[in-house]
C-alpha atoms as a PDB file:
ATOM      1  CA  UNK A   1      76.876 -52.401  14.057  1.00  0.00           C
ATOM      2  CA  UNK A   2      75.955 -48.863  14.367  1.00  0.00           C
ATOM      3  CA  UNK A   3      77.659 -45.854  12.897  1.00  0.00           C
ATOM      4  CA  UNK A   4      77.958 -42.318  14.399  1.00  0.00           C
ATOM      5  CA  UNK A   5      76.922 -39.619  12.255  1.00  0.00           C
ATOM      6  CA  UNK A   6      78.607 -36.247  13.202  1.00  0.00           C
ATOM      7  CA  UNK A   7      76.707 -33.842  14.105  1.00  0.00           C
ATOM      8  CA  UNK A   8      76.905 -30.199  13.057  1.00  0.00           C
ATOM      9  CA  UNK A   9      78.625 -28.975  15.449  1.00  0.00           C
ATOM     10  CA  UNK A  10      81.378 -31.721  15.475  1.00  0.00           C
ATOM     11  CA  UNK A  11      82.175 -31.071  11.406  1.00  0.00           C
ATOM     12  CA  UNK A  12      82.580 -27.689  12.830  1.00  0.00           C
ATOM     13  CA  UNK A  13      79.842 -26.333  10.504  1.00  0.00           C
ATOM     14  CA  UNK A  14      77.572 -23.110  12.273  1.00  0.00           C
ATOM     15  CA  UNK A  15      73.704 -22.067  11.860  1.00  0.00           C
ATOM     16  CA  UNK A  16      73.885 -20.697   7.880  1.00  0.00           C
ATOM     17  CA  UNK A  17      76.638 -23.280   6.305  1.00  0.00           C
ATOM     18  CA  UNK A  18      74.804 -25.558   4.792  1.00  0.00           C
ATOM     19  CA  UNK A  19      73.353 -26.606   2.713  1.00  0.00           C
ATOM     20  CA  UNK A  20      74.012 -24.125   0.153  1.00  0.00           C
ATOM     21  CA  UNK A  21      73.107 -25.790  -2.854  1.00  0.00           C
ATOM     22  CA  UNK A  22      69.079 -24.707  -1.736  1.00  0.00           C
ATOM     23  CA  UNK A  23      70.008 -21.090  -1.571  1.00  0.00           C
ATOM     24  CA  UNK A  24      72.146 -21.176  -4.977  1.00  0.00           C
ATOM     25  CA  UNK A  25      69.109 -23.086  -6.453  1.00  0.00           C
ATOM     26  CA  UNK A  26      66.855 -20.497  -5.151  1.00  0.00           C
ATOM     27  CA  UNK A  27      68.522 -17.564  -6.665  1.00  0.00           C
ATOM     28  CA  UNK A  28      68.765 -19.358 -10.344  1.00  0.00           C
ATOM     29  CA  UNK A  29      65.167 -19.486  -9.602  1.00  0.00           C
ATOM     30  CA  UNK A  30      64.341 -16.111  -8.464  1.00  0.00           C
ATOM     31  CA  UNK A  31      65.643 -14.805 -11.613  1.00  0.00           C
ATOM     32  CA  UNK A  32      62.901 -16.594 -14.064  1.00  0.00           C
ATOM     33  CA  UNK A  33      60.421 -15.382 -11.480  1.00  0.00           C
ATOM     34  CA  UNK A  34      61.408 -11.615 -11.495  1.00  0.00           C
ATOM     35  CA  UNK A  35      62.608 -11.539  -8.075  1.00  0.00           C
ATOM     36  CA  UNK A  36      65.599  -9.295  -7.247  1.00  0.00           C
ATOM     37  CA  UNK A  37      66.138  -8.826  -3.857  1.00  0.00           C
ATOM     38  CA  UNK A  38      67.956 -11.321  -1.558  1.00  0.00           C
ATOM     39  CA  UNK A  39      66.579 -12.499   0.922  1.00  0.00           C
ATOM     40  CA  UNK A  40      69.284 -13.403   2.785  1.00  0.00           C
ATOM     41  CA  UNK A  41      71.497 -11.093   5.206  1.00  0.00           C
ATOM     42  CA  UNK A  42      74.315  -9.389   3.733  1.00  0.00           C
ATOM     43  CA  UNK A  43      77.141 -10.677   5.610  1.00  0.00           C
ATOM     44  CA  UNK A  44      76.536 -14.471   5.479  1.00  0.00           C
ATOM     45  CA  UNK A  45      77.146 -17.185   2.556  1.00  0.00           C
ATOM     46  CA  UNK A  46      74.049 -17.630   2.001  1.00  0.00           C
ATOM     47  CA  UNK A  47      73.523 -14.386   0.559  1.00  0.00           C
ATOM     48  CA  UNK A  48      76.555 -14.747  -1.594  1.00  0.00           C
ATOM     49  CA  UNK A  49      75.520 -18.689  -3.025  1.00  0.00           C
ATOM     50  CA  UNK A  50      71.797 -16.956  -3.866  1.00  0.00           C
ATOM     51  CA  UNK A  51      73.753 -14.081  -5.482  1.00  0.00           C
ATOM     52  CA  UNK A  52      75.802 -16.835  -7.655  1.00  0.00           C
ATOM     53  CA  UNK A  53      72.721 -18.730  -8.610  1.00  0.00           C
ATOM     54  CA  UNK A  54      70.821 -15.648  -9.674  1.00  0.00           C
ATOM     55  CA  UNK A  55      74.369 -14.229 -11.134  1.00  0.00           C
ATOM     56  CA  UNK A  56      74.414 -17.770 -13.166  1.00  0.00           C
ATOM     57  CA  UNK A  57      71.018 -17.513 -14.764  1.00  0.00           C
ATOM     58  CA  UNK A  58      71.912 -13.991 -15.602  1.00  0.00           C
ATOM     59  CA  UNK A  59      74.833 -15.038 -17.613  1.00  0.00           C
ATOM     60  CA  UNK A  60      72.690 -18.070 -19.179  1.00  0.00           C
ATOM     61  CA  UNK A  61      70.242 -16.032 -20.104  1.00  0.00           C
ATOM     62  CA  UNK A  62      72.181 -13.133 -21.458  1.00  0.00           C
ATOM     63  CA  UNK A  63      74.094 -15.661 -23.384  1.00  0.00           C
ATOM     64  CA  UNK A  64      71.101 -17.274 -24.971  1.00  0.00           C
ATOM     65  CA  UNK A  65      69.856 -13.477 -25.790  1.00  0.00           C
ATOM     66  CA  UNK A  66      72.802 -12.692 -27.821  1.00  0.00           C
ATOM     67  CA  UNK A  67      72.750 -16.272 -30.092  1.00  0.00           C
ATOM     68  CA  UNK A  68      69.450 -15.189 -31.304  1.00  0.00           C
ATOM     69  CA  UNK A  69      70.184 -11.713 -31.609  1.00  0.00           C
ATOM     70  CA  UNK A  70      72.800 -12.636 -34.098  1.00  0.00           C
ATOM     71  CA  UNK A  71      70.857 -15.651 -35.604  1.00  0.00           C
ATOM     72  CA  UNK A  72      68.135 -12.807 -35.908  1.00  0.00           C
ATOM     73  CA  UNK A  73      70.333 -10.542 -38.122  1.00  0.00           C
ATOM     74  CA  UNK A  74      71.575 -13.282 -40.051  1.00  0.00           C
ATOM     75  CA  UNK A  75      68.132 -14.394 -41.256  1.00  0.00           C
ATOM     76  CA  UNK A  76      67.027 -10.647 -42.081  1.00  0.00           C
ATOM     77  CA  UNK A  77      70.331 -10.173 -44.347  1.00  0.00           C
ATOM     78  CA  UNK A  78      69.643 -13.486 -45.694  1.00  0.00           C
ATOM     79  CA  UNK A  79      65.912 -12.800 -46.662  1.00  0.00           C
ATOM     80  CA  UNK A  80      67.298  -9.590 -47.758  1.00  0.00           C
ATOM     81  CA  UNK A  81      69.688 -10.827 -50.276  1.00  0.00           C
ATOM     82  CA  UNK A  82      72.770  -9.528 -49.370  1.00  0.00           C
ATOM     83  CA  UNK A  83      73.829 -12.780 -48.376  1.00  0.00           C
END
């Protein structure tokens, strides 16, 4: 018994739908390697899914920056004394 796998065009998916996971994994990556320009066309989702993954390791890392910004100032008040 064999089954039919839909095609592309019969899931009613076009040229840039999928998959979008690659492009969203390629922005997160992008941002470790210094990379900020797109290079995807404007107008087309996979511009905006390497925009979230670079967006996301953005946030991560911005995140991560201010935990041991904080951790930072704790330890200088605390080998300070004034803890």
């Amino acid at each position: 018994m064999t089954t039919i796998i839909p095609t592309r065009q019969d899931r009613g998916l076009g040229k840039y739908d999928a998959p979008l996971k690659v492009q969203c994994q390629q922005g997160y990556s992008s941002f470790y390697r210094g990379r900020l320009n797109n290079p995807f066309n404007v107008n087309t989702m996979q511009f905006r899914e390497w925009n979230r993954g670079f967006n996301k390791a953005y946030y991560e890392n911005l995140k991560r920056v201010k935990r041991n910004e904080q951790l930072r100032k704790r330890r200088k008040k605390l080998y300070a004394g004034e803890v």
